[in-house]
N, C-alpha and C. Protein backbone atom coordinates (compact mmCIF):
# COMPACT_ATOMS: atom_id res chain seq x y z
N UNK A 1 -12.89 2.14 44.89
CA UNK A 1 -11.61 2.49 44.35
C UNK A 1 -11.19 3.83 44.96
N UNK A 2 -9.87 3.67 45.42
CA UNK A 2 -9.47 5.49 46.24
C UNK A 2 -9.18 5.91 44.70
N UNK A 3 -8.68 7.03 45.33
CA UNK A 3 -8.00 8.38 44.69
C UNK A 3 -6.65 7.57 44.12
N UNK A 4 -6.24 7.48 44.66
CA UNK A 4 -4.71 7.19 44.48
C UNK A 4 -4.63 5.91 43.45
N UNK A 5 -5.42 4.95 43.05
CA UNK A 5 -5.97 3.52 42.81
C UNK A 5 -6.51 4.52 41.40
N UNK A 6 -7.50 5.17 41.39
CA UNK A 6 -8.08 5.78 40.22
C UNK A 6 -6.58 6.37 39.37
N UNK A 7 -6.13 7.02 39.92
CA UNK A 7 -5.31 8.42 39.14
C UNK A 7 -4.05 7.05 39.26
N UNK A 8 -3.55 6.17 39.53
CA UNK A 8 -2.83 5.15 38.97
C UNK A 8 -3.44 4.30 37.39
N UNK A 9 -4.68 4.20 37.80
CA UNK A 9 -5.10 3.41 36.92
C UNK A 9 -5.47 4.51 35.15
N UNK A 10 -5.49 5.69 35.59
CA UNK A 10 -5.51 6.86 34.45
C UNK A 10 -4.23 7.28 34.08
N UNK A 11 -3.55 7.12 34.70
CA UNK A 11 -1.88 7.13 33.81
C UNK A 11 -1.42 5.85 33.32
N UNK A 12 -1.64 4.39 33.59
CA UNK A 12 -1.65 3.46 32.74
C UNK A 12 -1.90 3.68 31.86
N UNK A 13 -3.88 4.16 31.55
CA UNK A 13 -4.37 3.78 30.64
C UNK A 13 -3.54 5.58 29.49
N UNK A 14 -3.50 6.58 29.92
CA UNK A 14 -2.64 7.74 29.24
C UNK A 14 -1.54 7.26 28.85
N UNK A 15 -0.62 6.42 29.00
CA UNK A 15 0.95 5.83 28.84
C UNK A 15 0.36 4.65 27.46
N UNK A 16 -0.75 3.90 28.01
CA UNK A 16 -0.75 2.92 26.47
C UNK A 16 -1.31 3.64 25.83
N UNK A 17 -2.22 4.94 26.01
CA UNK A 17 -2.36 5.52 24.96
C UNK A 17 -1.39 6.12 24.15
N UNK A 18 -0.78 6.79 24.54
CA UNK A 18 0.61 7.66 23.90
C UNK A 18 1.40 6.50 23.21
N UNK A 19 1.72 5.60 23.84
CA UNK A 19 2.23 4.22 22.81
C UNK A 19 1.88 3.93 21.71
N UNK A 20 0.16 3.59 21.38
CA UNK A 20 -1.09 3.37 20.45
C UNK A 20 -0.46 4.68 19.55
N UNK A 21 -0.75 5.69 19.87
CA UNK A 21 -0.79 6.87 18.80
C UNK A 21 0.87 6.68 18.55
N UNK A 22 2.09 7.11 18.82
CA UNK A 22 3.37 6.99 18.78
C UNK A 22 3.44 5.45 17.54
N UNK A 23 3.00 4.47 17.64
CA UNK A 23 3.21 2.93 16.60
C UNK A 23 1.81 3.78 15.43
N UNK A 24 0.76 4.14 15.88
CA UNK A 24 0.06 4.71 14.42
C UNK A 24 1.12 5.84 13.76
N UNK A 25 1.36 6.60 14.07
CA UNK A 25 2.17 7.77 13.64
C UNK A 25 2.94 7.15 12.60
N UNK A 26 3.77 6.00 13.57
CA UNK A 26 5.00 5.27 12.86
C UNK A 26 4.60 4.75 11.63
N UNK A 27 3.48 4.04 11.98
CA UNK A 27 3.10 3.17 10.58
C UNK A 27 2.34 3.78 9.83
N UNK A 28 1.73 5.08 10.20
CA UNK A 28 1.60 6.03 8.87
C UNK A 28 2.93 6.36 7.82
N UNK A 29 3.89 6.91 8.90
CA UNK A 29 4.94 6.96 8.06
C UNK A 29 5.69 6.00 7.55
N UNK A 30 5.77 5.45 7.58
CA UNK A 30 6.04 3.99 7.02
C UNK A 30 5.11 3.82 5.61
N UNK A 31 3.75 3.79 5.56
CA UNK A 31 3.24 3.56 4.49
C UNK A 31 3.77 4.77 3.57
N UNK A 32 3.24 5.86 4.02
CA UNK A 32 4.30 7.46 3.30
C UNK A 32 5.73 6.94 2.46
N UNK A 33 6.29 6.55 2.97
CA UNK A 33 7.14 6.26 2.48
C UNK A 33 7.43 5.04 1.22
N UNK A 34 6.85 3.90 1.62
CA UNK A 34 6.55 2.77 0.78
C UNK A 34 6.02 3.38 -0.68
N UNK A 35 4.95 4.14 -0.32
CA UNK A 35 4.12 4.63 -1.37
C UNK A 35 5.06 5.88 -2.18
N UNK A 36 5.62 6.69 -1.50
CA UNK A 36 6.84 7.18 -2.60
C UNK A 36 8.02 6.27 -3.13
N UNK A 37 8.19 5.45 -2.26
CA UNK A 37 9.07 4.44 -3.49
C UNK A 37 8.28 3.77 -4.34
N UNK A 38 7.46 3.18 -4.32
CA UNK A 38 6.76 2.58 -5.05
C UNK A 38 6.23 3.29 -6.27
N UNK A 39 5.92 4.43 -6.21
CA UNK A 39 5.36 5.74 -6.91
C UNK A 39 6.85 5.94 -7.77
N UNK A 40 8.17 6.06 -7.50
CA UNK A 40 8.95 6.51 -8.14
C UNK A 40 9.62 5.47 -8.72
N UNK A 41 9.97 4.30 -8.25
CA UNK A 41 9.77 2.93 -8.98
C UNK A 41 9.22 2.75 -9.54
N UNK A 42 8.02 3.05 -10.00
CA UNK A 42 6.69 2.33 -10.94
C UNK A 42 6.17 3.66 -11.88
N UNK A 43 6.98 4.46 -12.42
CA UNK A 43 6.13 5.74 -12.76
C UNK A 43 5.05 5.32 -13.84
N UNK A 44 4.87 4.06 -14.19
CA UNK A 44 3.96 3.65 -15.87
C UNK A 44 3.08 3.77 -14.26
N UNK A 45 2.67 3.69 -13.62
CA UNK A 45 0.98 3.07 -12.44
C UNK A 45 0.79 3.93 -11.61
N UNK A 46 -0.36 4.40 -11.72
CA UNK A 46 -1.03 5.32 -10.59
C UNK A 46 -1.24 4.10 -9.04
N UNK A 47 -0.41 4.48 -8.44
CA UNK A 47 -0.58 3.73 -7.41
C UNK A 47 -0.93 4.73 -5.90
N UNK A 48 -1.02 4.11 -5.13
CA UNK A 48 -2.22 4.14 -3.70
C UNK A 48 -2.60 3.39 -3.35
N UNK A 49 -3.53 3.58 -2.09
CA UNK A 49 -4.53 2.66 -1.07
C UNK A 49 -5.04 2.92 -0.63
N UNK A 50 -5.86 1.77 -0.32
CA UNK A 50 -7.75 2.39 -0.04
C UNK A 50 -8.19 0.92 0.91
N UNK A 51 -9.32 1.37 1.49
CA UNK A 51 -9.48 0.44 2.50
C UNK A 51 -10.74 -0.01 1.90
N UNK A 52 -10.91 -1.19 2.93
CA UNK A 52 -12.68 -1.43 1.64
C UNK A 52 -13.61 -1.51 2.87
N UNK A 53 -14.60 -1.85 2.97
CA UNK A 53 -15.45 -2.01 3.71
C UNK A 53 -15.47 -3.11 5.04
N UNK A 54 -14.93 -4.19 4.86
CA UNK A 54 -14.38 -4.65 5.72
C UNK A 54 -13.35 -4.43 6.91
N UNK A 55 -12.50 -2.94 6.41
CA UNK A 55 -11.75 -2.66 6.92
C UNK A 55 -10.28 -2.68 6.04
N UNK A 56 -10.22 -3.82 5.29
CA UNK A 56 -8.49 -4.17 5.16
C UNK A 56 -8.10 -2.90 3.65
N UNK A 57 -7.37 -3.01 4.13
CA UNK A 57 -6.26 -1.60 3.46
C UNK A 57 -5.40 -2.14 2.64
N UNK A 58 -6.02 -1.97 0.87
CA UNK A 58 -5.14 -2.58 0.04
C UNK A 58 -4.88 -1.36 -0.75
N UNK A 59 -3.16 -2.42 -1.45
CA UNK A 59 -2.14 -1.43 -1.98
C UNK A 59 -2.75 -1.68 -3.58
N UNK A 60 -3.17 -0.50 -4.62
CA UNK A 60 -3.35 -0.75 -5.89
C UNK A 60 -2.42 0.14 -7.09
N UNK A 61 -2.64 -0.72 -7.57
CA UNK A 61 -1.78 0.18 -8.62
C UNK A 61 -2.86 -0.10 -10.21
N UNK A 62 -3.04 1.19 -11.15
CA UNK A 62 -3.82 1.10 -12.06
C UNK A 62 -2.62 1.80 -13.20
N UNK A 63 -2.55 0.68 -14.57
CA UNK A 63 -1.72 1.27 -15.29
C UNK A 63 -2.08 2.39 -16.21
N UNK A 64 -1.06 3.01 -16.46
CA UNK A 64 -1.75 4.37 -16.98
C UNK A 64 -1.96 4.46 -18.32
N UNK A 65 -1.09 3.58 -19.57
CA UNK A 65 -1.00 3.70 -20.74
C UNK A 65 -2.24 2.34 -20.87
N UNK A 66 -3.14 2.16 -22.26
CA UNK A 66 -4.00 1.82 -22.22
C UNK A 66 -3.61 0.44 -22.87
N UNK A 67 -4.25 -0.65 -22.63
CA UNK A 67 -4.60 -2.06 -21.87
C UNK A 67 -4.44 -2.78 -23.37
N UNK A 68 -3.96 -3.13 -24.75
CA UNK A 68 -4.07 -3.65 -25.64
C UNK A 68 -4.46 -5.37 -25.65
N UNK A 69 -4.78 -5.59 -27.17
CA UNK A 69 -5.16 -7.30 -26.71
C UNK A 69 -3.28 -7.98 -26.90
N UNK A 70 -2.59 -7.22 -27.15
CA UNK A 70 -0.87 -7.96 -26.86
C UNK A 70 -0.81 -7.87 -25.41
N UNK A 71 -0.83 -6.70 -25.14
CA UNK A 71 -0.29 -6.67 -23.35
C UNK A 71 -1.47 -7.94 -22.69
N UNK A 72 -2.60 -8.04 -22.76
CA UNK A 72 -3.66 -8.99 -22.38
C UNK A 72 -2.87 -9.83 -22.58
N UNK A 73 -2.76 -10.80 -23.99
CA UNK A 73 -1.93 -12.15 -23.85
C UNK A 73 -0.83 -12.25 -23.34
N UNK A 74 0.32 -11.40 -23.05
CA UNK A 74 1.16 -11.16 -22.65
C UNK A 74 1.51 -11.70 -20.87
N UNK A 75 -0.31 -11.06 -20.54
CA UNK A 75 -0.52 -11.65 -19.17
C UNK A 75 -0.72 -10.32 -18.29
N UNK A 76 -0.25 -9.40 -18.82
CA UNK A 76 -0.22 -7.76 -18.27
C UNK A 76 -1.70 -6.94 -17.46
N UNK A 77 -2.02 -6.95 -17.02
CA UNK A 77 -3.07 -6.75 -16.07
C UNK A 77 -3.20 -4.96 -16.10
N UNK A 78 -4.51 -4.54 -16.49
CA UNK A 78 -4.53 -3.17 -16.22
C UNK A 78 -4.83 -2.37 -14.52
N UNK A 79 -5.21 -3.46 -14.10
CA UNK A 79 -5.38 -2.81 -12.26
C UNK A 79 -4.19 -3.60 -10.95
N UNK A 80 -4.04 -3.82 -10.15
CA UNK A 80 -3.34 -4.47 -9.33
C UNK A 80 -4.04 -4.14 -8.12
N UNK A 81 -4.54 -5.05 -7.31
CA UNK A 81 -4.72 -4.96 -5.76
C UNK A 81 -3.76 -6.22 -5.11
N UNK A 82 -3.24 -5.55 -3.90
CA UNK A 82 -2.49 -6.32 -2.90
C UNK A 82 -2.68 -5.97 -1.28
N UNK A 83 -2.78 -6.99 -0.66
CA UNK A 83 -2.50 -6.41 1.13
C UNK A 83 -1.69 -5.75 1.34
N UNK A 84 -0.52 -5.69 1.12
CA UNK A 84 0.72 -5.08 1.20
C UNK A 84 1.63 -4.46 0.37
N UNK A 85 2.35 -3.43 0.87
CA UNK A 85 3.44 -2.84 -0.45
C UNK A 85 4.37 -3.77 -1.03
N UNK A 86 5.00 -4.52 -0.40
CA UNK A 86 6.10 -5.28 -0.66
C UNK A 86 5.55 -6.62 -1.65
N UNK A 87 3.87 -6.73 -1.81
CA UNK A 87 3.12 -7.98 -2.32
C UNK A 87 2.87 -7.25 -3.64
N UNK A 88 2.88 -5.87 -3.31
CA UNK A 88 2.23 -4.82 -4.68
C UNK A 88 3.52 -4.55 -5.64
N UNK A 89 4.96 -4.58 -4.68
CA UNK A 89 6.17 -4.13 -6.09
C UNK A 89 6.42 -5.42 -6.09
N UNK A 90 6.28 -6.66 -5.44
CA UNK A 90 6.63 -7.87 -6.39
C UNK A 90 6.22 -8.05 -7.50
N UNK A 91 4.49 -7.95 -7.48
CA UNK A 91 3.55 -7.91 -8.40
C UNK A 91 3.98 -6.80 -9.46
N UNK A 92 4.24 -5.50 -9.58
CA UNK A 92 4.66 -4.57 -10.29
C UNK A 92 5.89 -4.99 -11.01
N UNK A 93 6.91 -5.69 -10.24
CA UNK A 93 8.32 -5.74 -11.29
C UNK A 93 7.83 -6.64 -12.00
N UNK A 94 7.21 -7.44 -11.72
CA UNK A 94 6.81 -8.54 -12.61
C UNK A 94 6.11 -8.08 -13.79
N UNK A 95 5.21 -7.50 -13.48
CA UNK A 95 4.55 -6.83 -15.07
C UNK A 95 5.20 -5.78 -15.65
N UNK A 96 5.88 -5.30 -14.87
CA UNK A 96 6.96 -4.09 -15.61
C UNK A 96 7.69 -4.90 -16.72
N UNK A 97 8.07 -6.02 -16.16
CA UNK A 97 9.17 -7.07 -17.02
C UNK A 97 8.33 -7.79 -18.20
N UNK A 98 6.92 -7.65 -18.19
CA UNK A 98 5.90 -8.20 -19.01
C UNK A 98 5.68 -7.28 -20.08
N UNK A 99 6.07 -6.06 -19.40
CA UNK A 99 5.30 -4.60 -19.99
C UNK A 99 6.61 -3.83 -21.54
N UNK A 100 7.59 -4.66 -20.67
CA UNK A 100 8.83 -4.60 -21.60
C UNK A 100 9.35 -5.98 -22.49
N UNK A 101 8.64 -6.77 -22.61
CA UNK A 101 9.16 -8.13 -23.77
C UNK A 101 7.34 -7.70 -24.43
N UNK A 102 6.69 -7.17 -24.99
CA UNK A 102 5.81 -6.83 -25.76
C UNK A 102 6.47 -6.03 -26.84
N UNK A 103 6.44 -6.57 -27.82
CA UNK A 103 6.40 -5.81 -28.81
C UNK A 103 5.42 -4.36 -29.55
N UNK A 104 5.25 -2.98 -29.58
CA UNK A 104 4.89 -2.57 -30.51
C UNK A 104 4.24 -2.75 -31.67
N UNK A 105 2.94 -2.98 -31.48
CA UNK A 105 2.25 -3.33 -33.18
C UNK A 105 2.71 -2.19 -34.16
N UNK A 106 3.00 -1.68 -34.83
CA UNK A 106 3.51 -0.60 -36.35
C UNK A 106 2.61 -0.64 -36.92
């Protein structure tokens, strides 16, 4: 391999790098963002994400007020894991809407 053949083939590989980091950046910010709407949409759930051992990066949300046997029958779930944000506030409006036709025991 010349000179010229090498130092071609090292600015390829520098150009898809800068690409690689430039789409991570992006889709950091992207999750940043998801996760403050979601966070300000959902203020009853400590929500975040965490990756597991396998690798895959799920969206959870854990509710914050405590878990009764009404909200249970109700169907109301005290944790939430999802692949995705958009799988995690489907899942969230839905129990939000669960979280509000419960009645108050007195």
């Amino acid at each position: 391999m010349t000179y010229a053949e090498l130092h071609a083939l090292v600015e390829a590989a520098d150009q898809n790098a800068r690409r690689v980091v430039a789409q991570a950046a992006l889709l950091l910010d992207l999750r940043g963002r998801q996760l403050s709407a979601l966070r300000n949409t959902y203020p009853a759930w400590d929500i975040g994400h965490q990756g597991d051992p396998s690798g895959v990066l799920w969206w959870i949300a854990e509710l914050r007020q405590p878990v009764t046997p009404e909200l249970v029958a109700a169907g109301v779930s005290r944790m939430i894991r999802r692949e995705d944000a958009i799988a995690l506030a489907a899942t969230l409006a839905w129990q939000t809407a669960l979280l509000h036709t419960v009645r108050p025991v007195l």
